[in-house]
N, C-alpha and C. Protein backbone atom coordinates (compact mmCIF):
# COMPACT_ATOMS: atom_id res chain seq x y z
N UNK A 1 10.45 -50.98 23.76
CA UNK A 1 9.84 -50.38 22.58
C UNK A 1 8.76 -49.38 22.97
N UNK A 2 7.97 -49.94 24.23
CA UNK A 2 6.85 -49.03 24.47
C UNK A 2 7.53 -47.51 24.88
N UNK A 3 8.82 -47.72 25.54
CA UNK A 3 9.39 -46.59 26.18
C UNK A 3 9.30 -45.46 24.90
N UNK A 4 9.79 -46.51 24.41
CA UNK A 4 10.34 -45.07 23.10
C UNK A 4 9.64 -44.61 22.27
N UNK A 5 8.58 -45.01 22.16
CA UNK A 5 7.29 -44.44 21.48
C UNK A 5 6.63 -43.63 22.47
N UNK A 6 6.62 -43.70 23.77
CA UNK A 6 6.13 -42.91 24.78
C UNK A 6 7.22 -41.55 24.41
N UNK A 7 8.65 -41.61 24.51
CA UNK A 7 9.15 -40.76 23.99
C UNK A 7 9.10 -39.76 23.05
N UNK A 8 9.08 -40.48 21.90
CA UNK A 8 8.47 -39.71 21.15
C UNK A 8 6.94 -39.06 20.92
N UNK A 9 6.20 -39.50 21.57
CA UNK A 9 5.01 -38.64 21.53
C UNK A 9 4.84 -37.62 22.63
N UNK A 10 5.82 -37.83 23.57
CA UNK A 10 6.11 -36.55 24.27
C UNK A 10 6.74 -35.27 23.60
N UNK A 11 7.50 -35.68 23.00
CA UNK A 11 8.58 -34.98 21.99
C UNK A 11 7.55 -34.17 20.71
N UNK A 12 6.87 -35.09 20.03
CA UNK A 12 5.84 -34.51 19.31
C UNK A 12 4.74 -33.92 19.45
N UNK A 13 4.21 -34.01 21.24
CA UNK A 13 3.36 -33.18 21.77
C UNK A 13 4.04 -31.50 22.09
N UNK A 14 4.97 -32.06 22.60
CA UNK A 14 6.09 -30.74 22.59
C UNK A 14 6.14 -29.92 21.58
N UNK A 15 6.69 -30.36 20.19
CA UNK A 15 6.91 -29.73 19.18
C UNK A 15 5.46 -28.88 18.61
N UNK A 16 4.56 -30.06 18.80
CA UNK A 16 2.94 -29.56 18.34
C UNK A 16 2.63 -28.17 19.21
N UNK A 17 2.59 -28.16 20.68
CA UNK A 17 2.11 -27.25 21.41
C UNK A 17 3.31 -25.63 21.51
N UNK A 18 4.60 -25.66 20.86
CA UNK A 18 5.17 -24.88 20.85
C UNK A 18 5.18 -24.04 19.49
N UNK A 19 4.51 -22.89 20.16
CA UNK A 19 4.47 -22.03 19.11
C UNK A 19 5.03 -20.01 18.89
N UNK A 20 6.35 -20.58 19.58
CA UNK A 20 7.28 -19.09 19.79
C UNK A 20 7.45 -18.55 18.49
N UNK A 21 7.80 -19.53 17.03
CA UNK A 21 8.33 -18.34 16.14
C UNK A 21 6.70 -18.56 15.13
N UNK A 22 5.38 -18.60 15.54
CA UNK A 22 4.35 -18.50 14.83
C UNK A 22 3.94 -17.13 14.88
N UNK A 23 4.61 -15.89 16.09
CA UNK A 23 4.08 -14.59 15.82
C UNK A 23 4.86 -14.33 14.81
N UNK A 24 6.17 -14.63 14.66
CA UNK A 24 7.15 -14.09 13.84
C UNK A 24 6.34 -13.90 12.45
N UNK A 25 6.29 -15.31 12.21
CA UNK A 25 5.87 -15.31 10.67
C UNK A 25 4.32 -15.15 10.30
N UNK A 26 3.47 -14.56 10.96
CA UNK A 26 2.54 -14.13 11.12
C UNK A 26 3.05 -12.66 10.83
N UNK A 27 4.04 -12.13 11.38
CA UNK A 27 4.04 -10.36 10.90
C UNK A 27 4.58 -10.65 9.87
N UNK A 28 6.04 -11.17 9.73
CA UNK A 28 6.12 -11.37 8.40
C UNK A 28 5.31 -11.29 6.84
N UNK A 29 4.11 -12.15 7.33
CA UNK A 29 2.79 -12.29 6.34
C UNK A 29 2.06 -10.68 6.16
N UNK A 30 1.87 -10.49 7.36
CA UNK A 30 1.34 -9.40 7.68
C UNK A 30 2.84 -8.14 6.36
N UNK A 31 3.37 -7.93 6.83
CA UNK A 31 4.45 -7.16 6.35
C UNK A 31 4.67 -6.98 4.54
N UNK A 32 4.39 -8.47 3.99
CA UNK A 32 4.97 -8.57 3.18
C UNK A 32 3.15 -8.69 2.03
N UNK A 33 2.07 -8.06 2.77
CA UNK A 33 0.99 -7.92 1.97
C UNK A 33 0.81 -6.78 2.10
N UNK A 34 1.06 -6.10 3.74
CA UNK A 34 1.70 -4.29 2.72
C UNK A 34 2.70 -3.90 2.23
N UNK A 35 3.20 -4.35 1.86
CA UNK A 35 4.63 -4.04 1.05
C UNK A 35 3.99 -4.57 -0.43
N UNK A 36 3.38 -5.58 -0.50
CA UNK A 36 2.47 -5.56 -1.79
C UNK A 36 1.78 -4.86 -2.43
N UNK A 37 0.79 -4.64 -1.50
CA UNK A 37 -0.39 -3.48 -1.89
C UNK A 37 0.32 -2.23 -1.89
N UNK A 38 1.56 -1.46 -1.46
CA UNK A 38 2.02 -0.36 -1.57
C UNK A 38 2.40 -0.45 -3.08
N UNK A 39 3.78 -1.20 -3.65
CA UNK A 39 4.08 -1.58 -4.34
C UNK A 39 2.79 -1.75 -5.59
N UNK A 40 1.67 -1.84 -5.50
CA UNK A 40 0.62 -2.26 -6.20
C UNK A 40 0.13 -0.60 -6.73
N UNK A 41 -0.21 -0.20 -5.41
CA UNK A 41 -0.52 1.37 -5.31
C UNK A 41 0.16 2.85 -5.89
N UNK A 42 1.47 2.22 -5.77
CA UNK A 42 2.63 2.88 -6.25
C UNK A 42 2.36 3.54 -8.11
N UNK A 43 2.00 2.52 -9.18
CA UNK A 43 1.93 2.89 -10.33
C UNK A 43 0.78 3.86 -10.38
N UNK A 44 -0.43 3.77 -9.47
CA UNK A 44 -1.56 4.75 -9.69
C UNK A 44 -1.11 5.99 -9.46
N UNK A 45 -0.57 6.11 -8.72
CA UNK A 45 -0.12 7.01 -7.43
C UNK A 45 0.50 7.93 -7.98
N UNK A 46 2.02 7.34 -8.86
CA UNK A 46 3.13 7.98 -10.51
C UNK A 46 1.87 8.56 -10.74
N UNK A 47 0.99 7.81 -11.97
CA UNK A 47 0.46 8.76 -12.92
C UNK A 47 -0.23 9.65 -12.57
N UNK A 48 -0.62 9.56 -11.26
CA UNK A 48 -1.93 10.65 -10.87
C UNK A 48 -0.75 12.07 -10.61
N UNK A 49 0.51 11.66 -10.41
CA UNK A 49 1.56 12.56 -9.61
C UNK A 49 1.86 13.52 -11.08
N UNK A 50 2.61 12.28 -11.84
CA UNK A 50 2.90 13.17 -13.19
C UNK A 50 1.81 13.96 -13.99
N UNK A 51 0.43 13.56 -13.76
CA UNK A 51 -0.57 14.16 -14.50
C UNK A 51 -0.45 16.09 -14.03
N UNK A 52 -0.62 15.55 -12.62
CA UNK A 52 -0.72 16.91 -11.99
C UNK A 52 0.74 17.61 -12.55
N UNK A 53 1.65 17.22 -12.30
CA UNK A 53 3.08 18.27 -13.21
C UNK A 53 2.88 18.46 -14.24
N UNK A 54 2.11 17.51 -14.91
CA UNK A 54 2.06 18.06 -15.97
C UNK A 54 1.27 19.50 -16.66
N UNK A 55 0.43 19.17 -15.93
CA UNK A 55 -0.84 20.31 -15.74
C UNK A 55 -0.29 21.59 -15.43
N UNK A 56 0.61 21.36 -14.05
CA UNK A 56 1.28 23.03 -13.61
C UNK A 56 2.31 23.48 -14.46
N UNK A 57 3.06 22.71 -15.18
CA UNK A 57 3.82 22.76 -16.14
C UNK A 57 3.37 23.34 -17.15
N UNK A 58 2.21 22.98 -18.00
CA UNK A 58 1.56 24.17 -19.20
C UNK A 58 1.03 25.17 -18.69
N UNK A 59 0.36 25.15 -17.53
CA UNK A 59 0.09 26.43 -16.94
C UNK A 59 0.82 27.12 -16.77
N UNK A 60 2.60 26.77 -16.59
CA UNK A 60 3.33 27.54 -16.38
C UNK A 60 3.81 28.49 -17.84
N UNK A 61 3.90 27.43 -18.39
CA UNK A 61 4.10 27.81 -19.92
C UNK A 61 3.16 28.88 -20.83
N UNK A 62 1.99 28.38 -20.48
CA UNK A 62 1.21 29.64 -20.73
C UNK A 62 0.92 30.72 -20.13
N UNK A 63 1.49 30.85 -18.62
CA UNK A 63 1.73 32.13 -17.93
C UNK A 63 3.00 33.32 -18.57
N UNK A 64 4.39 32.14 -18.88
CA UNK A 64 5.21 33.02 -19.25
C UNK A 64 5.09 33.32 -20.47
């Protein structure tokens, strides 16, 4: 019995100290909070865009 509890806490020291796919999902995180904030940024971004067409647009109108 003692064996196999020695076993397993080898096994679970193992699992504890291995940490290969923690960069992964660390960019992941990273990735997917600028893809947020773009996405977030995006609606300001339209209206400030269309304001300005709109602007060169009557200017244009009142040129011709």
């Amino acid at each position: 019995m003692r064996n196999e509890l020695g076993r397993i806490r080898i096994v679970l020291r193992a699992l504890h100290s291995e940490d290969s796919g923690q960069d992964l999902v660390e960019y992941a995180f990273i990735a997917a909070a600028i893809a947020l904030g773009a996405a977030a940024a995006m609606g300001t971004v339209a209206e400030q865009v269309n304001s300005v067409f709109l602007a060169l647009a009557s200017k244009f109108q009142i040129a011709s």
